[in-house]
PDB file of N, CA and C in Angstrom:
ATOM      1  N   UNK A   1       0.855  -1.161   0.000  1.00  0.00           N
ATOM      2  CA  UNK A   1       0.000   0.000   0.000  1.00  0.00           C
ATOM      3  C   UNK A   1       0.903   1.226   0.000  1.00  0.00           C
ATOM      4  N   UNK A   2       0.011   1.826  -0.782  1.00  0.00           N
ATOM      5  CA  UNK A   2       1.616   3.259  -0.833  1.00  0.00           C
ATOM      6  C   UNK A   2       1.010   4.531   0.345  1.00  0.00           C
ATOM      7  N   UNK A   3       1.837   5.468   0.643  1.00  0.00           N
ATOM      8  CA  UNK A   3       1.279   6.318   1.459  1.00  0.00           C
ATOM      9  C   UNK A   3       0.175   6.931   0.762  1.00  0.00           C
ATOM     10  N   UNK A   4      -0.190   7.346  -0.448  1.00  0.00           N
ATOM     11  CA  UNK A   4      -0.876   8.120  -1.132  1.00  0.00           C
ATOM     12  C   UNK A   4      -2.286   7.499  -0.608  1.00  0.00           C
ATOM     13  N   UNK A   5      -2.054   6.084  -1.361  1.00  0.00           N
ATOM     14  CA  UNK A   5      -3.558   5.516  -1.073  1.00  0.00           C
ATOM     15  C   UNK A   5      -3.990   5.393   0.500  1.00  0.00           C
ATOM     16  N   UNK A   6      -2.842   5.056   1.368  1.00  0.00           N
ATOM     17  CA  UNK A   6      -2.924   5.266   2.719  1.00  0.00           C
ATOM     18  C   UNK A   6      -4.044   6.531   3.109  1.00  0.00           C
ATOM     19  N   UNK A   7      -3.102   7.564   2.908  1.00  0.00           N
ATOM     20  CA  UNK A   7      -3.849   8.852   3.048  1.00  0.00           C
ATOM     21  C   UNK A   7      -5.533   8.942   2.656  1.00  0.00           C
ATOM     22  N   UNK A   8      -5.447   8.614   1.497  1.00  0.00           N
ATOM     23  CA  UNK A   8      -6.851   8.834   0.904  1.00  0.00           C
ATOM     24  C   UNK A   8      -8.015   7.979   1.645  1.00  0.00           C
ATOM     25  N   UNK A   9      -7.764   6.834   2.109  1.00  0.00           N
ATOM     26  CA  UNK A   9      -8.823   5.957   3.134  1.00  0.00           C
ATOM     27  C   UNK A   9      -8.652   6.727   4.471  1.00  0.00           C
ATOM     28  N   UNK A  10      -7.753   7.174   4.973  1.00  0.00           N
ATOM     29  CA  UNK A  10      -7.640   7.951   6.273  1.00  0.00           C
ATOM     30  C   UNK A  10      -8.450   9.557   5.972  1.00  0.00           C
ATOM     31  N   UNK A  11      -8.629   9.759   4.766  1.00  0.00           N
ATOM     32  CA  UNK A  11      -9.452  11.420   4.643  1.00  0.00           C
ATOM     33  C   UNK A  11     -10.980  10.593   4.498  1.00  0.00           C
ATOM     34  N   UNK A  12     -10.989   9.519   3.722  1.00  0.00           N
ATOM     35  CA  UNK A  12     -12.053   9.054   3.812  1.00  0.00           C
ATOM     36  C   UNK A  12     -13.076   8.985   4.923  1.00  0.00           C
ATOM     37  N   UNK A  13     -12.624   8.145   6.199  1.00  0.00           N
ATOM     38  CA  UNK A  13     -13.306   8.406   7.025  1.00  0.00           C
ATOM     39  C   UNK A  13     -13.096   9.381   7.858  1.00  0.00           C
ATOM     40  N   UNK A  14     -11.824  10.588   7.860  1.00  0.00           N
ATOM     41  CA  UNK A  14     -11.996  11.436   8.307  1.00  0.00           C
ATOM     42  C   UNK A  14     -13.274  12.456   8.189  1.00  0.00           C
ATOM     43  N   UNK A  15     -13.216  12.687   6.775  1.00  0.00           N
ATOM     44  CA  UNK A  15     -14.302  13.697   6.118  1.00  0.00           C
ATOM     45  C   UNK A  15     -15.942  13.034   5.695  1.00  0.00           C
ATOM     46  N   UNK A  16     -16.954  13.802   5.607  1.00  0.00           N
ATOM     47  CA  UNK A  16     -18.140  13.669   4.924  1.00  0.00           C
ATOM     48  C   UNK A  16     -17.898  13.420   3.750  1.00  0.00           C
ATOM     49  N   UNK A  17     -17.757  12.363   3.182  1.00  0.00           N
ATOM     50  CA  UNK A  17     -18.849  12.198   1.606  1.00  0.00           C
ATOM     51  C   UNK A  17     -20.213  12.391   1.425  1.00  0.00           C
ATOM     52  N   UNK A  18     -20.395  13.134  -0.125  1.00  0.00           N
ATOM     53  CA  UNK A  18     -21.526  13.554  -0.440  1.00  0.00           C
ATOM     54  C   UNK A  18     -21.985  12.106  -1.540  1.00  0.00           C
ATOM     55  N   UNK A  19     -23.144  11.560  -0.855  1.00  0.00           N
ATOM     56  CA  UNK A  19     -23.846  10.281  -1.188  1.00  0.00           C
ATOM     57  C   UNK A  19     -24.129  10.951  -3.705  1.00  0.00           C
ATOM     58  N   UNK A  20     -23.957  10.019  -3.809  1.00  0.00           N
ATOM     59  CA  UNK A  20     -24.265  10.599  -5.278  1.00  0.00           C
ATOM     60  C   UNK A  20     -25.903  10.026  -5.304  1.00  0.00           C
ATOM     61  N   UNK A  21     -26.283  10.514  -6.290  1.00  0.00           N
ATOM     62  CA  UNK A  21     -27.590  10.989  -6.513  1.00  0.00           C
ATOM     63  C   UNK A  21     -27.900   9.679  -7.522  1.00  0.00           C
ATOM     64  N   UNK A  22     -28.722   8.913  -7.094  1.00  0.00           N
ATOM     65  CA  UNK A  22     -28.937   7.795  -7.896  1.00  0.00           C
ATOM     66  C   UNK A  22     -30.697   7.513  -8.159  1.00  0.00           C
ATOM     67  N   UNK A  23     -31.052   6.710  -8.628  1.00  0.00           N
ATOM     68  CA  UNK A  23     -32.340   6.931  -8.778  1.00  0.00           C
ATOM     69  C   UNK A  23     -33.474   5.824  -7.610  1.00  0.00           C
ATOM     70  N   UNK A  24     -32.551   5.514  -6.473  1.00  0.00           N
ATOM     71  CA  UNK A  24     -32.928   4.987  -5.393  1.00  0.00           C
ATOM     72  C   UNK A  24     -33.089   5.792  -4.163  1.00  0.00           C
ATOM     73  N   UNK A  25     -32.588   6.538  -4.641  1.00  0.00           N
ATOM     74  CA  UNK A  25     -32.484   7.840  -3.574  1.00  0.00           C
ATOM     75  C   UNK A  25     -33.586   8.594  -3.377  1.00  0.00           C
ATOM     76  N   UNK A  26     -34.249   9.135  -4.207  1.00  0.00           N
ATOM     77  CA  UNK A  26     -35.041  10.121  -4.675  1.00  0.00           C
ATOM     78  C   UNK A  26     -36.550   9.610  -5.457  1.00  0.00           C
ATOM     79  N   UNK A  27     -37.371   8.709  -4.933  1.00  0.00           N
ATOM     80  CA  UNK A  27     -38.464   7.856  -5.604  1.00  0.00           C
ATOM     81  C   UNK A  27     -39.411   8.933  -6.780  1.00  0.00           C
ATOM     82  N   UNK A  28     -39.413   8.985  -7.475  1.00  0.00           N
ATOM     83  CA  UNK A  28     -40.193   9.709  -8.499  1.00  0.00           C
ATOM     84  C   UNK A  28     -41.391   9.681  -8.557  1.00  0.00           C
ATOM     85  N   UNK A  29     -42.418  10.613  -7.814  1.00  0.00           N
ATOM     86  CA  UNK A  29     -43.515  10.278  -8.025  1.00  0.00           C
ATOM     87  C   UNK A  29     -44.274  10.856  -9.755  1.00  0.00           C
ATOM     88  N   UNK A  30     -45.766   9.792  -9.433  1.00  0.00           N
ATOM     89  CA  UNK A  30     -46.232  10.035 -10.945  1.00  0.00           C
ATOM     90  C   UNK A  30     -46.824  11.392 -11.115  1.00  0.00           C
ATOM     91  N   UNK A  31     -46.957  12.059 -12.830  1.00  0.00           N
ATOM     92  CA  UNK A  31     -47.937  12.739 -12.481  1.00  0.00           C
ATOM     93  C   UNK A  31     -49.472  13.283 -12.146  1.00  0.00           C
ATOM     94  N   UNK A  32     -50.241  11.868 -11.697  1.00  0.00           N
ATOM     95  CA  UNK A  32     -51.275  11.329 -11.351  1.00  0.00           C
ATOM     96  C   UNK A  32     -51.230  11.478  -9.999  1.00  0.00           C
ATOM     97  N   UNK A  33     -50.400  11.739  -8.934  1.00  0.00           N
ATOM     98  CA  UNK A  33     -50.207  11.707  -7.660  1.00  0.00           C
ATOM     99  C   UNK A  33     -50.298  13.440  -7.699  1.00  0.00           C
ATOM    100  N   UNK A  34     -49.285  13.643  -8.049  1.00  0.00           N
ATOM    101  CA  UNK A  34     -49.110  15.286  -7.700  1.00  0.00           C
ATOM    102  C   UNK A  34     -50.184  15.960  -8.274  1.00  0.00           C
ATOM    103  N   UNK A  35     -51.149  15.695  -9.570  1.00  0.00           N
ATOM    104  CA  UNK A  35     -52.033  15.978  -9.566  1.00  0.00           C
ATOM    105  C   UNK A  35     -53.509  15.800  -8.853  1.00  0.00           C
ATOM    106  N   UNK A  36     -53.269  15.142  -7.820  1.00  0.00           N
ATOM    107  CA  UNK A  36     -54.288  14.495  -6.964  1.00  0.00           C
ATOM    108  C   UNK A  36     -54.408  15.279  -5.610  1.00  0.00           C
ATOM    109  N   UNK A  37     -52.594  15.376  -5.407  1.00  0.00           N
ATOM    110  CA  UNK A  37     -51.939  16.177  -4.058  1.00  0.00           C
ATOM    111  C   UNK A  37     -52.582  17.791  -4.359  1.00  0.00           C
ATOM    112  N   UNK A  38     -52.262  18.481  -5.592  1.00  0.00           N
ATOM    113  CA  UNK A  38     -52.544  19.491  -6.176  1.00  0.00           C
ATOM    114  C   UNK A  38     -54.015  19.897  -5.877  1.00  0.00           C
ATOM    115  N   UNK A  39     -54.809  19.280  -6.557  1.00  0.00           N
ATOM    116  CA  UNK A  39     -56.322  18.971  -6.279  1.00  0.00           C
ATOM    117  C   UNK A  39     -57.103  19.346  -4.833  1.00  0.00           C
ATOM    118  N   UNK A  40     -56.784  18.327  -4.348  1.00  0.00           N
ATOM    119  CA  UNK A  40     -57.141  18.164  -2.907  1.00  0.00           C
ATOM    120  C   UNK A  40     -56.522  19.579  -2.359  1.00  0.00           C
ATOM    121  N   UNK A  41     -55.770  19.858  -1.812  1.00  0.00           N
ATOM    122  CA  UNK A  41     -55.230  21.278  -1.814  1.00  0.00           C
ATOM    123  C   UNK A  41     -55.669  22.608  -2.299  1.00  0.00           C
ATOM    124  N   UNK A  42     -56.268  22.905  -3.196  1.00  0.00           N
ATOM    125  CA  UNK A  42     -56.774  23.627  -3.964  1.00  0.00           C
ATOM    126  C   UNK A  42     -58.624  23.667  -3.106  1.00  0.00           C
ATOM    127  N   UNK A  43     -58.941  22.314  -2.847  1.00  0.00           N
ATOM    128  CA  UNK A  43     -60.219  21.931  -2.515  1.00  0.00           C
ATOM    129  C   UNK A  43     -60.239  22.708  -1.078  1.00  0.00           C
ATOM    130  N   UNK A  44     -59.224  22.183  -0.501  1.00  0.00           N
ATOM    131  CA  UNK A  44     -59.390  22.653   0.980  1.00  0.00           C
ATOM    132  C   UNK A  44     -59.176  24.033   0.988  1.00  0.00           C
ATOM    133  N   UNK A  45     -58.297  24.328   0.146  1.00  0.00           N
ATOM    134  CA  UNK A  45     -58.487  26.190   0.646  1.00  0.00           C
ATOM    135  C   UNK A  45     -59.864  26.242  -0.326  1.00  0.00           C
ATOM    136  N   UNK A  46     -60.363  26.288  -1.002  1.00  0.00           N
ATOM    137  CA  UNK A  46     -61.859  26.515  -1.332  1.00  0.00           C
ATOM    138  C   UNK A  46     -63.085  26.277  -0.573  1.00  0.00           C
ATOM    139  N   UNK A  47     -62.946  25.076   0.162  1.00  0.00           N
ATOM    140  CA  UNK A  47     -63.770  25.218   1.420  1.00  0.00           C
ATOM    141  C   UNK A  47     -63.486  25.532   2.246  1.00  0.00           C
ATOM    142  N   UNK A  48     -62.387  25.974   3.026  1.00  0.00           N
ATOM    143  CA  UNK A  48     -61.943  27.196   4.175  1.00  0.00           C
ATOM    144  C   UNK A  48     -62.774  28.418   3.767  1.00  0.00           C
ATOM    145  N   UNK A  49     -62.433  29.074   2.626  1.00  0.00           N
ATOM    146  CA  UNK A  49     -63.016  29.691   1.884  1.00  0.00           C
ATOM    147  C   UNK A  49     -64.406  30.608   2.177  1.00  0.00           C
ATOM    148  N   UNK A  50     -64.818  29.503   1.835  1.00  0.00           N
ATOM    149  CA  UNK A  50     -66.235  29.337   1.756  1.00  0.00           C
ATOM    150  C   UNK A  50     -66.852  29.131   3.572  1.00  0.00           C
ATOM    151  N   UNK A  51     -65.907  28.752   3.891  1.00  0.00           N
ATOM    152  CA  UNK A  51     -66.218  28.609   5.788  1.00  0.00           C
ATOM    153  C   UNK A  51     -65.937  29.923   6.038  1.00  0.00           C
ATOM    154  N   UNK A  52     -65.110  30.702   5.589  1.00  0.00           N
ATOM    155  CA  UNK A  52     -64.888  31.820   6.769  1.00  0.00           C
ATOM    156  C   UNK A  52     -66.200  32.678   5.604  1.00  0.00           C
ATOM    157  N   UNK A  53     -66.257  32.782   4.354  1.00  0.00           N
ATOM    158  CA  UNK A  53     -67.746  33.823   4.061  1.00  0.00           C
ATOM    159  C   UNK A  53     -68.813  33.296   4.801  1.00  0.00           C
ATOM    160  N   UNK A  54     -69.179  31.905   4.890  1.00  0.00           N
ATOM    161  CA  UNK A  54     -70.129  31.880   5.698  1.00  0.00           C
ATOM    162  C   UNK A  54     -70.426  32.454   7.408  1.00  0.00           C
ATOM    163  N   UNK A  55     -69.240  32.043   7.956  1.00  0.00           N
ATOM    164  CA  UNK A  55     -69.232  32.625   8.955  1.00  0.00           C
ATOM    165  C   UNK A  55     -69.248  34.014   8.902  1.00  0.00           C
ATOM    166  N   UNK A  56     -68.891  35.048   8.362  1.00  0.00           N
ATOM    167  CA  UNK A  56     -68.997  36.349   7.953  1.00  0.00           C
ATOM    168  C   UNK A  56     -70.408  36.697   7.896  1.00  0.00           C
ATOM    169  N   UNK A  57     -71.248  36.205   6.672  1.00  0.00           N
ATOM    170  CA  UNK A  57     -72.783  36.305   6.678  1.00  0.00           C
ATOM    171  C   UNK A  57     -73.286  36.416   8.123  1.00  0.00           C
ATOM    172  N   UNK A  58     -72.842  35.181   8.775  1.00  0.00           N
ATOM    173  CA  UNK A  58     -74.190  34.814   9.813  1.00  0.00           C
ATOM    174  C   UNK A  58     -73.827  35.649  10.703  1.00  0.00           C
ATOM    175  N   UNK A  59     -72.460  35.959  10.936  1.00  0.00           N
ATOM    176  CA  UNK A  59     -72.139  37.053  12.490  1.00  0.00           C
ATOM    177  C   UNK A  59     -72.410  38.249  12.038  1.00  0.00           C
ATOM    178  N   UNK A  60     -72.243  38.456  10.452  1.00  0.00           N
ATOM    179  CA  UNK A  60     -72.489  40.344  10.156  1.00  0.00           C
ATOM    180  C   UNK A  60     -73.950  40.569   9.912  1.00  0.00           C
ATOM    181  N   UNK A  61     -74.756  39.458   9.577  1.00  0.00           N
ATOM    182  CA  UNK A  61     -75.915  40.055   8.835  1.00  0.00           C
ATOM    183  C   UNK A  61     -77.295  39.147   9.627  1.00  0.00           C
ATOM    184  N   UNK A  62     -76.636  37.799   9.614  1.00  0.00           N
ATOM    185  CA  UNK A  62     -78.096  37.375  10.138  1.00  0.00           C
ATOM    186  C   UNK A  62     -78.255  37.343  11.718  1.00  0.00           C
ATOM    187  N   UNK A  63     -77.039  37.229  12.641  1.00  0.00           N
ATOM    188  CA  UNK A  63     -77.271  38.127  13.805  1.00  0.00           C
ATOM    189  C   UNK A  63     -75.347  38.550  14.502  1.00  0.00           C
ATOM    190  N   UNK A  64     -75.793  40.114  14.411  1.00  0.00           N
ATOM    191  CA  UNK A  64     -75.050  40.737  14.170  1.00  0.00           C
ATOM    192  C   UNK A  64     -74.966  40.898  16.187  1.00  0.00           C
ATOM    193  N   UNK A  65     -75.352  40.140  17.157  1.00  0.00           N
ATOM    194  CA  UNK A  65     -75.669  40.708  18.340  1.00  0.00           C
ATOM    195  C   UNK A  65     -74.512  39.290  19.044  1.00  0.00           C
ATOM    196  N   UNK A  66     -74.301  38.462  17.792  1.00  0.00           N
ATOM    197  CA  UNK A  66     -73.730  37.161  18.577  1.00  0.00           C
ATOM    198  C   UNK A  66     -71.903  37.646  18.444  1.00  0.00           C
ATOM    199  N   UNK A  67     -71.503  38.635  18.038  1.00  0.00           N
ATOM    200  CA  UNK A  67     -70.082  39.245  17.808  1.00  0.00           C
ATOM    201  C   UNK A  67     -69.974  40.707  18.337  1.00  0.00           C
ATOM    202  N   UNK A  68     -70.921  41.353  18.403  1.00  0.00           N
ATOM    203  CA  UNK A  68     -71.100  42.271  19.158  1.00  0.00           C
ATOM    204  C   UNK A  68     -72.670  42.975  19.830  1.00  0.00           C
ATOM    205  N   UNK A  69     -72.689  42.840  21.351  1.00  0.00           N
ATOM    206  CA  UNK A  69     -74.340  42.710  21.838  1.00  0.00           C
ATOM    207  C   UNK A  69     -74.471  44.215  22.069  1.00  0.00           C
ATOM    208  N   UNK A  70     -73.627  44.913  22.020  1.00  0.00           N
ATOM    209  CA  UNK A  70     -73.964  46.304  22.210  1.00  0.00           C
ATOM    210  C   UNK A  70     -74.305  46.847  21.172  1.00  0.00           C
ATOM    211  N   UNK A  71     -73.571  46.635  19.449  1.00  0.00           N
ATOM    212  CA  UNK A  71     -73.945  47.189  18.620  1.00  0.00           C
ATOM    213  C   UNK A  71     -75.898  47.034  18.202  1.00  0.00           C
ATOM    214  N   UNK A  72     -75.680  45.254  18.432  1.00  0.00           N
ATOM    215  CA  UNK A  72     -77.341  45.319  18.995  1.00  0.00           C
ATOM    216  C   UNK A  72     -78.229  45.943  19.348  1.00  0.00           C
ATOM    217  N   UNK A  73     -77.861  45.628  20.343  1.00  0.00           N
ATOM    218  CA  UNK A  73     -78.783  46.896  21.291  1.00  0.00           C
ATOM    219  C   UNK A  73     -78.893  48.156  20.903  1.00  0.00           C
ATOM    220  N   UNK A  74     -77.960  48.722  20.284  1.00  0.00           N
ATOM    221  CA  UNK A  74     -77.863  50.396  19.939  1.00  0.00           C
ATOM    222  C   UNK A  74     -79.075  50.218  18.469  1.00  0.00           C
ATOM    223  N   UNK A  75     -78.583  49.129  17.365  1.00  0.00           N
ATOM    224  CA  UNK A  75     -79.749  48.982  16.417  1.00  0.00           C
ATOM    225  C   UNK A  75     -80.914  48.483  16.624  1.00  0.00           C
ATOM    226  N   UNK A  76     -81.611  48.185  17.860  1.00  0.00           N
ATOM    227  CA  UNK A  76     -82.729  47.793  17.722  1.00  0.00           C
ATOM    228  C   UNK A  76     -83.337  49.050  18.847  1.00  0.00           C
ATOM    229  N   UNK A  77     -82.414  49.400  19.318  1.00  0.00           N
ATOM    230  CA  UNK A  77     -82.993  50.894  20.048  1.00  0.00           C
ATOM    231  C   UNK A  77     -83.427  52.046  19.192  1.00  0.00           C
ATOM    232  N   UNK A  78     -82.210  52.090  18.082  1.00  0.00           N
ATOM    233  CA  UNK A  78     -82.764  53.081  16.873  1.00  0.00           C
ATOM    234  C   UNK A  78     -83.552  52.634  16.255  1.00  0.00           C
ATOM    235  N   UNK A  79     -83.992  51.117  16.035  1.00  0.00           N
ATOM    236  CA  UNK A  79     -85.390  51.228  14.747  1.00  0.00           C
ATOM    237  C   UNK A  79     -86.229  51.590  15.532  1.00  0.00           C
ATOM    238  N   UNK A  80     -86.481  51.320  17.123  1.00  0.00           N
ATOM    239  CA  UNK A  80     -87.806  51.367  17.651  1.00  0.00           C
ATOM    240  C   UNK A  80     -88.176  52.754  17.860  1.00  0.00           C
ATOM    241  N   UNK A  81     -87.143  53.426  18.113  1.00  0.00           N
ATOM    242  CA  UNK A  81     -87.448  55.058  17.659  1.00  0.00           C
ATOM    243  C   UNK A  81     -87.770  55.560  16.326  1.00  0.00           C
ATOM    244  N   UNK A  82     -86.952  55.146  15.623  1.00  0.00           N
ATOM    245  CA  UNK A  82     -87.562  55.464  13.932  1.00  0.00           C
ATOM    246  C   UNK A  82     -88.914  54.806  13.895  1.00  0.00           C
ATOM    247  N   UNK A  83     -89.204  54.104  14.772  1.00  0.00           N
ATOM    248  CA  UNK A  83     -90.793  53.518  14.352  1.00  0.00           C
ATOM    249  C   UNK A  83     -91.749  54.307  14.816  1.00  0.00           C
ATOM    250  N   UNK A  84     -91.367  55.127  16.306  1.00  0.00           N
ATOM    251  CA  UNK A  84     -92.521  55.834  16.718  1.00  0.00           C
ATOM    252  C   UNK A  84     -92.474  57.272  16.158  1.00  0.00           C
ATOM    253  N   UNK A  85     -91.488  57.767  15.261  1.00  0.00           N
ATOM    254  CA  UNK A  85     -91.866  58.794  14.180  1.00  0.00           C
ATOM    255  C   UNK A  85     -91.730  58.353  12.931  1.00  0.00           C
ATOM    256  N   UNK A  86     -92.638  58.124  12.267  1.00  0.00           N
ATOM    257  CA  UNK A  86     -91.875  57.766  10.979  1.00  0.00           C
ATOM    258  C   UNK A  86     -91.261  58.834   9.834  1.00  0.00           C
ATOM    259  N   UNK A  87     -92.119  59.277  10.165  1.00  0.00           N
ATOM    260  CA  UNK A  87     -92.036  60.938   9.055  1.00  0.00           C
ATOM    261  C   UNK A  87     -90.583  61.636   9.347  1.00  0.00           C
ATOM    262  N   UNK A  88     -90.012  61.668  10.612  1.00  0.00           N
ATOM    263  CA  UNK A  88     -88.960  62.331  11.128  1.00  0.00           C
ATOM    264  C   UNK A  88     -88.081  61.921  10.544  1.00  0.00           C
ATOM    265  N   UNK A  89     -86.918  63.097   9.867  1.00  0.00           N
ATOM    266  CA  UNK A  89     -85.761  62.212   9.523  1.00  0.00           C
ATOM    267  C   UNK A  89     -84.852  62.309  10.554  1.00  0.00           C
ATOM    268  N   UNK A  90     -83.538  61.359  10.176  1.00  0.00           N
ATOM    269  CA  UNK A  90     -82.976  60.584  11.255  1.00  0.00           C
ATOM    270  C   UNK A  90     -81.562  61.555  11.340  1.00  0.00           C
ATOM    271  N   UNK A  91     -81.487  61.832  12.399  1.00  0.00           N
ATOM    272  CA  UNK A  91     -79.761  62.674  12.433  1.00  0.00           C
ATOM    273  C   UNK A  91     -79.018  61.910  13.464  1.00  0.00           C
ATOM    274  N   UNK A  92     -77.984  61.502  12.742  1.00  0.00           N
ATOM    275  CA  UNK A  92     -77.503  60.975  13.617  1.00  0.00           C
ATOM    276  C   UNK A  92     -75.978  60.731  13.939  1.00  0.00           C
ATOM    277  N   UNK A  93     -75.383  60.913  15.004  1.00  0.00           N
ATOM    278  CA  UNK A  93     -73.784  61.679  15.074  1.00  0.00           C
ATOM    279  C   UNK A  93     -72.962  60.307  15.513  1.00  0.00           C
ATOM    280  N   UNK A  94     -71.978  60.333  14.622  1.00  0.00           N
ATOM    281  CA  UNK A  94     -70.725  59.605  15.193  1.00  0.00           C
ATOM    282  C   UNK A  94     -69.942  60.039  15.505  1.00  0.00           C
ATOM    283  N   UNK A  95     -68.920  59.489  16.412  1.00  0.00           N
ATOM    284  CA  UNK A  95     -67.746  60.059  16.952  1.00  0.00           C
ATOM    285  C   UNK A  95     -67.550  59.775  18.294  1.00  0.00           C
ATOM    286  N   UNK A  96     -66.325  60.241  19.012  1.00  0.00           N
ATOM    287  CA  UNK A  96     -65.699  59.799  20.170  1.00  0.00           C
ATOM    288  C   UNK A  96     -66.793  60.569  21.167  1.00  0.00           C
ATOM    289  N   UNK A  97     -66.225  60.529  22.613  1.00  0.00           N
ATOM    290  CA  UNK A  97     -67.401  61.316  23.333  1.00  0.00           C
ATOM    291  C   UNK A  97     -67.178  62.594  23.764  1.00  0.00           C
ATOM    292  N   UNK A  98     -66.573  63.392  22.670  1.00  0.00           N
ATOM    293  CA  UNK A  98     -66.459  64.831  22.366  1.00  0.00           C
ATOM    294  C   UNK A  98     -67.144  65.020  21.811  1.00  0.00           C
ATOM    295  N   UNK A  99     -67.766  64.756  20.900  1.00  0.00           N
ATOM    296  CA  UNK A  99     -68.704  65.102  19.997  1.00  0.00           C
ATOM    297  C   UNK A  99     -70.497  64.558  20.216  1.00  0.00           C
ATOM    298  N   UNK A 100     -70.002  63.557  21.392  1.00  0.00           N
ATOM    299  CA  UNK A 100     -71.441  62.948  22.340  1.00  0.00           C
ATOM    300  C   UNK A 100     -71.681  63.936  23.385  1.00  0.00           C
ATOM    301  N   UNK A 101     -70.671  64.703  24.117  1.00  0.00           N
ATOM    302  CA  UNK A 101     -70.612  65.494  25.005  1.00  0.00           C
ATOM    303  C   UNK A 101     -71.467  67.253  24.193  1.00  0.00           C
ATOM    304  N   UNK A 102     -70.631  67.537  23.425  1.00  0.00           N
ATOM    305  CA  UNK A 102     -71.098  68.857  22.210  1.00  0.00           C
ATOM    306  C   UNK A 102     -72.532  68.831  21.561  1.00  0.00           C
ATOM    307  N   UNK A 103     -73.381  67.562  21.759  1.00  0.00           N
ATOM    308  CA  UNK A 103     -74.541  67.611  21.025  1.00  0.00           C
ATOM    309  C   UNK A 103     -75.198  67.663  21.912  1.00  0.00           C
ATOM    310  N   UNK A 104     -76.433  68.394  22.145  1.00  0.00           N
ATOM    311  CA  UNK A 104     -77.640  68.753  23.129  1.00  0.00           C
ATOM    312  C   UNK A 104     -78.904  68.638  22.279  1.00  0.00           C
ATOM    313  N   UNK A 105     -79.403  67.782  22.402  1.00  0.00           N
ATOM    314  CA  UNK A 105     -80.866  67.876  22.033  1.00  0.00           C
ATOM    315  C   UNK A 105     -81.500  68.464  21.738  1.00  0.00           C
ATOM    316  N   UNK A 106     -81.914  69.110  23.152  1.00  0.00           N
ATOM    317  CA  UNK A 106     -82.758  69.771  23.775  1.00  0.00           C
ATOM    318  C   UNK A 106     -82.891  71.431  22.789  1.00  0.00           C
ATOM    319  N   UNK A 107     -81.022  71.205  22.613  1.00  0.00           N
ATOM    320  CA  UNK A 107     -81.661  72.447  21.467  1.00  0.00           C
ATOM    321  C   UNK A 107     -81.935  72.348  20.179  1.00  0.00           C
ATOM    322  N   UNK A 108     -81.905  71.664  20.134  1.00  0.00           N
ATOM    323  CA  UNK A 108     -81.816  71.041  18.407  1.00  0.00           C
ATOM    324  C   UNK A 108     -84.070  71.071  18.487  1.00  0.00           C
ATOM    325  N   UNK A 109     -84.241  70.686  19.619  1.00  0.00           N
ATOM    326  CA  UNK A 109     -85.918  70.526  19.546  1.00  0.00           C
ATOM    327  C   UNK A 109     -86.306  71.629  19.703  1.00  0.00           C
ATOM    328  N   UNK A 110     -85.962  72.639  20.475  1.00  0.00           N
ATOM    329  CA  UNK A 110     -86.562  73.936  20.394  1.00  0.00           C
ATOM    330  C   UNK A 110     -86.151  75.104  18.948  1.00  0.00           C
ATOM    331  N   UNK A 111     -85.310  74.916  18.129  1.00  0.00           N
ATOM    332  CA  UNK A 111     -85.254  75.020  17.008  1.00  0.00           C
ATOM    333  C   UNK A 111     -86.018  74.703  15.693  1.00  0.00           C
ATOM    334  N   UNK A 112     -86.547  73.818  16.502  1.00  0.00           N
ATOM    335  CA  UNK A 112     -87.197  72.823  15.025  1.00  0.00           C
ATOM    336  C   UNK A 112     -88.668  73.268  14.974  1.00  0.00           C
ATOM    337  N   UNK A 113     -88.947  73.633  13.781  1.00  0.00           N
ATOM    338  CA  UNK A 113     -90.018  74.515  13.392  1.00  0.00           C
ATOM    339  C   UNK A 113     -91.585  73.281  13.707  1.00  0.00           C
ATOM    340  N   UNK A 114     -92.002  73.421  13.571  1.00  0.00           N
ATOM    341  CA  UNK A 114     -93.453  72.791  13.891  1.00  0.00           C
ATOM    342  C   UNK A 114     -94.141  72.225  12.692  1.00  0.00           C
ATOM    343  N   UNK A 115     -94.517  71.115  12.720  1.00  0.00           N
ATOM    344  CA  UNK A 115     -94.962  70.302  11.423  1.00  0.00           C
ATOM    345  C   UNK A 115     -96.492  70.716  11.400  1.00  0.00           C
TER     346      UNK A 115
END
C-alpha cells in the first residue's frame, strides 16, 4: 500500500462524503399523484373559503348581536325610535365622546319649526 492511497482511506473516514444521486435515492412520483396532491389542496383552501364567508354572513348580517351585543342593542334601540316617528328624519352623530358630550338635544328641539 503506498502512502498516497494510505492517506486517501484515512481522509475518507476522516471527512463527509456527499452520497451521489442515484435513482434509489429520490423515488419519483407520478404525475397522477401530484395531480391528486394538487387537487385536494386547492379543494381545501376553497372550502376554508367558503367557511370563513359563511361565517362572515351569519355574524355580520343574520345576527349581528352574537359578535357584538352592544352594537345590537344600539340597532334595535334606533329602529324602535324610527318607528314611533316615521315621518322624522334621522340625524344621527358619530364620533368619540367629544362630539357625544357637544350635542344637546334639547336644542336642536326647540329650534325645530313645527310640522
Amino acid at each position: 500500500m503506498t502512502p498516497g492511497t494510505r492517506l486517501a482511506q484515512l481522509l475518507q473516514l476522516v471527512l463527509p462524503t456527499r452520497a451521489t444521486p442515484t435513482a434509489t435515492t429520490v423515488p419519483a412520483q407520478p404525475r397522477s399523484q401530484r395531480r391528486g396532491a394538487r387537487a385536494t389542496i386547492i379543494g381545501f383552501a376553497l372550502v376554508l373559503f367558503g367557511l370563513h364567508l359563511a361565517a362572515l354572513f351569519v355574524l355580520d348580517h343574520a345576527s349581528p348581536g352574537f359578535r357584538d351585543p352592544e352594537y345590537a342593542r344600539r340597532v334595535t334601540r334606533l329602529r324602535s325610535r324610527m318607528a314611533e316617528n316615521p315621518g322624522r328624519p334621522l340625524v344621527m352623530v358619530v364620533g368619540s365622546s367629544r362630539a357625544a358630550m357637544g350635542v344637546h338635544p334639547a336644542a336642536w328641539e326647540s329650534t325645530r319649526t313645527s310640522d
